[in-house]
C-alpha atoms as a PDB file:
ATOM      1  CA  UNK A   1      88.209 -10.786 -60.253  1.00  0.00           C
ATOM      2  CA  UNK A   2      89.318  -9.565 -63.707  1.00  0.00           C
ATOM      3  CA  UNK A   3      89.789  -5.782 -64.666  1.00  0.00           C
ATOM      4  CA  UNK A   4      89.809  -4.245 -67.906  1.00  0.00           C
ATOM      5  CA  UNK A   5      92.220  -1.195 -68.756  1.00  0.00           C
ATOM      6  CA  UNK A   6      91.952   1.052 -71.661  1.00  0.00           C
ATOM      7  CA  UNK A   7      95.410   2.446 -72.213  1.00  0.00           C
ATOM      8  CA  UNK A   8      96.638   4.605 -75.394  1.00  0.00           C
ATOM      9  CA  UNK A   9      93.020   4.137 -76.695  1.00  0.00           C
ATOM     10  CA  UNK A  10      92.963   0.290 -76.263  1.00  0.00           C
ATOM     11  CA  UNK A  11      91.241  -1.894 -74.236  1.00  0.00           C
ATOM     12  CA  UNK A  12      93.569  -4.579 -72.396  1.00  0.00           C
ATOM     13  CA  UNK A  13      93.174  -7.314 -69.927  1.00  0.00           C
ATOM     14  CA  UNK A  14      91.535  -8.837 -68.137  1.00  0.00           C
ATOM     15  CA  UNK A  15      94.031  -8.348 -65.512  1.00  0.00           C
ATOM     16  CA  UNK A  16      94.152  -9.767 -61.995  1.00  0.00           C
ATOM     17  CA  UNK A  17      94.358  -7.497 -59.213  1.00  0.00           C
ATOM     18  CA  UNK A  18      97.561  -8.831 -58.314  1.00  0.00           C
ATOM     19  CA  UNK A  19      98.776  -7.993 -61.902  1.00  0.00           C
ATOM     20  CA  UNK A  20      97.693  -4.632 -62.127  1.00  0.00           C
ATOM     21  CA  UNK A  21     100.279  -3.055 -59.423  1.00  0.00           C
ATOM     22  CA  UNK A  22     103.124  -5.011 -61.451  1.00  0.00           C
ATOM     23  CA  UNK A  23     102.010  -3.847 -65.347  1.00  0.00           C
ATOM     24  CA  UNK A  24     101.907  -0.133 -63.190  1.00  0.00           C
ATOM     25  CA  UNK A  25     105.362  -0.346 -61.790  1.00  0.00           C
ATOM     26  CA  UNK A  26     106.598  -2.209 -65.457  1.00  0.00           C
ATOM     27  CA  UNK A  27     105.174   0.853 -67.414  1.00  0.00           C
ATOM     28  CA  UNK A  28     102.626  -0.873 -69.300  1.00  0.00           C
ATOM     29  CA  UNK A  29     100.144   0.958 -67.093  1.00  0.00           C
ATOM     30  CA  UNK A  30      99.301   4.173 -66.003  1.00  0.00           C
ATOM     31  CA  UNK A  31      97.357   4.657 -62.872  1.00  0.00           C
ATOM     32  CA  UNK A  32      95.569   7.820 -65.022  1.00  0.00           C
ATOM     33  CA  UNK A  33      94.433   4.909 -67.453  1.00  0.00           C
ATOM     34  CA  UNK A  34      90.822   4.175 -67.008  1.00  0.00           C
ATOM     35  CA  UNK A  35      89.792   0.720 -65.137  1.00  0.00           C
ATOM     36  CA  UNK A  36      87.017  -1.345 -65.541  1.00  0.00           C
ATOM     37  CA  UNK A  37      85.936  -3.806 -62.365  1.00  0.00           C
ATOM     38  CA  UNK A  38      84.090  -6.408 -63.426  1.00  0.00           C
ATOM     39  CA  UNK A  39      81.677  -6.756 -60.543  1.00  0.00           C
ATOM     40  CA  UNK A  40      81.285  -2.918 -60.477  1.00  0.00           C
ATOM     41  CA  UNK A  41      80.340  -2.040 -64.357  1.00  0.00           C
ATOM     42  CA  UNK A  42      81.900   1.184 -64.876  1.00  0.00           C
ATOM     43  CA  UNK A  43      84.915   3.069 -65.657  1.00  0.00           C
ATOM     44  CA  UNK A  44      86.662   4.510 -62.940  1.00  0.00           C
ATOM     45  CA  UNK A  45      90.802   5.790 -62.961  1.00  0.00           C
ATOM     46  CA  UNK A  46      92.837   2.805 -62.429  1.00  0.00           C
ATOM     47  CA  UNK A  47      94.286   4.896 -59.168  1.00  0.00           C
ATOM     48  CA  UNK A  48      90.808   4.608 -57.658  1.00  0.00           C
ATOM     49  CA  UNK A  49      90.310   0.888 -58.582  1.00  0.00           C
ATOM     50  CA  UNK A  50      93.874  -0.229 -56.714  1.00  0.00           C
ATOM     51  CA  UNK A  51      92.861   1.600 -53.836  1.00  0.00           C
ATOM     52  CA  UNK A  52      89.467   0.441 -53.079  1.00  0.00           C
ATOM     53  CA  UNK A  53      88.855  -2.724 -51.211  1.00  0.00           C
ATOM     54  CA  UNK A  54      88.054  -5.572 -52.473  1.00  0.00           C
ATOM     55  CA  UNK A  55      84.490  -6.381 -52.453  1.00  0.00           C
ATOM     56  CA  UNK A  56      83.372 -10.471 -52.131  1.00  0.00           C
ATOM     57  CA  UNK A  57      80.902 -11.050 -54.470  1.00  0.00           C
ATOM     58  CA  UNK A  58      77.200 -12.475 -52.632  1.00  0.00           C
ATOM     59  CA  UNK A  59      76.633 -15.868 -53.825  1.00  0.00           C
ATOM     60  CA  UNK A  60      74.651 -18.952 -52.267  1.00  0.00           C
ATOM     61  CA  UNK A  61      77.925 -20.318 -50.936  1.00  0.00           C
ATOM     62  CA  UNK A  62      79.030 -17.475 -49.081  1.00  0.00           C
ATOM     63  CA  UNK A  63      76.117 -16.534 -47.902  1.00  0.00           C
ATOM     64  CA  UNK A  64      75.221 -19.616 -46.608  1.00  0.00           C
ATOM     65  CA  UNK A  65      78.242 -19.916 -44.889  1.00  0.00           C
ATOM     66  CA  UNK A  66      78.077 -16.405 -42.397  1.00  0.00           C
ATOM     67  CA  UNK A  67      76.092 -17.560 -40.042  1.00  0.00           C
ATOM     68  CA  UNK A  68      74.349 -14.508 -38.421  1.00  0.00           C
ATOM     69  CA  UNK A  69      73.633 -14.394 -34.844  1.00  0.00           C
ATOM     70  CA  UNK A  70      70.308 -13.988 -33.226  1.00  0.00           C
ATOM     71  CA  UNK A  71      70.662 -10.186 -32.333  1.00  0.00           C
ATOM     72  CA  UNK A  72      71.698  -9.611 -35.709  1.00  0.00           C
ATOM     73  CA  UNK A  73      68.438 -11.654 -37.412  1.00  0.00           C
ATOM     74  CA  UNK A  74      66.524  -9.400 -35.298  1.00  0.00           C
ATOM     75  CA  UNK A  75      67.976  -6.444 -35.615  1.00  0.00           C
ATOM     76  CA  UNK A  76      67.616  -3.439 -33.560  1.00  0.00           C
ATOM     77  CA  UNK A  77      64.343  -2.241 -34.497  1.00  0.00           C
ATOM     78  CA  UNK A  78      63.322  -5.492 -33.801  1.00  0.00           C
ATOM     79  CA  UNK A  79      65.234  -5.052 -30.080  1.00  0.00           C
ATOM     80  CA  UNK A  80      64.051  -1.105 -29.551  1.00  0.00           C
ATOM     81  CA  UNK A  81      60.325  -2.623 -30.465  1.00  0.00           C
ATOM     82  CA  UNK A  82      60.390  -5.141 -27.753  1.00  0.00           C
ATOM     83  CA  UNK A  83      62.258  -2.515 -25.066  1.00  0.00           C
ATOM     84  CA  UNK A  84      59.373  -0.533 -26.184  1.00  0.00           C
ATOM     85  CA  UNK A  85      56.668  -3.121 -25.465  1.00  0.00           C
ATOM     86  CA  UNK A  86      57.905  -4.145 -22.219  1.00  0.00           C
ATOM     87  CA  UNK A  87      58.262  -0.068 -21.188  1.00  0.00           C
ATOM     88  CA  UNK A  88      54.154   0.299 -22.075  1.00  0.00           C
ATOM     89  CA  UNK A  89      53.667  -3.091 -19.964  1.00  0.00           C
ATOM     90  CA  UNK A  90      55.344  -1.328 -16.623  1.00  0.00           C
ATOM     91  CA  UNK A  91      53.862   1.624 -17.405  1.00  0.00           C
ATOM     92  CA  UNK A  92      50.136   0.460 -17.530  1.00  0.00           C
ATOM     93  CA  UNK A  93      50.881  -2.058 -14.299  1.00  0.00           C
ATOM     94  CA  UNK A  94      52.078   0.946 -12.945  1.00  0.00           C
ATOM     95  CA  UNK A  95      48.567   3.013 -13.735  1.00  0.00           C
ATOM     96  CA  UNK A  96      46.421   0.372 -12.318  1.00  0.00           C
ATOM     97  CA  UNK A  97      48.500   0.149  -8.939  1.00  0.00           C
ATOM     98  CA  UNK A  98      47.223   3.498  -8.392  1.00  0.00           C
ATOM     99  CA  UNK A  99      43.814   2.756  -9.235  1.00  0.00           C
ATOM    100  CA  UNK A 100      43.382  -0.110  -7.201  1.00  0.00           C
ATOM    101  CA  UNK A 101      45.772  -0.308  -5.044  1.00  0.00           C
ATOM    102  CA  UNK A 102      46.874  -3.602  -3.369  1.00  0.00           C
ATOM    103  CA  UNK A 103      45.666  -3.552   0.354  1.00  0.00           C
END
C-alpha cells in the first residue's frame, strides 16, 4: 500500500507504511503533513493515516479464500425469520388443540 505526502508544498512518495514512521522520526516528515492512502482517495493528516488500521483490500483471491460459515451465509434475519416461523407453527397447533381437542 503506497501513501502520498505533501510536505513544504510538495507532493512526495509513494511511501510504504513501514517507511512513513522512519521519514517521521528522520525529520523528513511531519505527522501535521497531509497523507494520501491510496485505497482511501483523500487527504487526511499523516497522524490520522499512521494510526488507523490497515484495511485489506477485497479482491477475488481473498475473498475466495474466507470461507464463511453457514450461520453467517444466513445471517440472523435469516435465523430470527425461521425462530419466527416455527413460533406461528406452535402457536396455531396450539389453537386447534383447543378446538378439537384430542380425546
Amino acid at each position: 500500500m503506497g501513501f502520498m505526502v505533501e510536505h513544504n508544498g510538495k507532493t512526495l512518495g509513494p511511501y510504504s507504511r513501514d517507511e512513513v514512521p522512519r521519514r517521521v522520526e528522520a525529520g523528513d516528515l511531519a505527522l501535521t503533513d497531509m497523507a494520501c492512502d491510496e485505497h482511501a482517495g483523500h487527504w487526511v493528516p499523516l497522524s490520522e493515516l499512521l494510526l488507523a488500521e490497515p484495511v485489506e483490500p477485497l479482491t477475488i483471491a481473498n475473498t475466495i479464500a474466507n470461507k464463511r460459515s453457514s450461520l453467517s451465509a444466513i445471517g440472523w434475519g435469516g435465523i430470527l425469520g425461521i425462530a419466527y416461523f416455527f413460533y406461528r407453527i406452535a402457536r396455531l397447533m396450539h389453537a386447534c388443540a383447543r378446538v378439537h381437542p384430542m380425546q
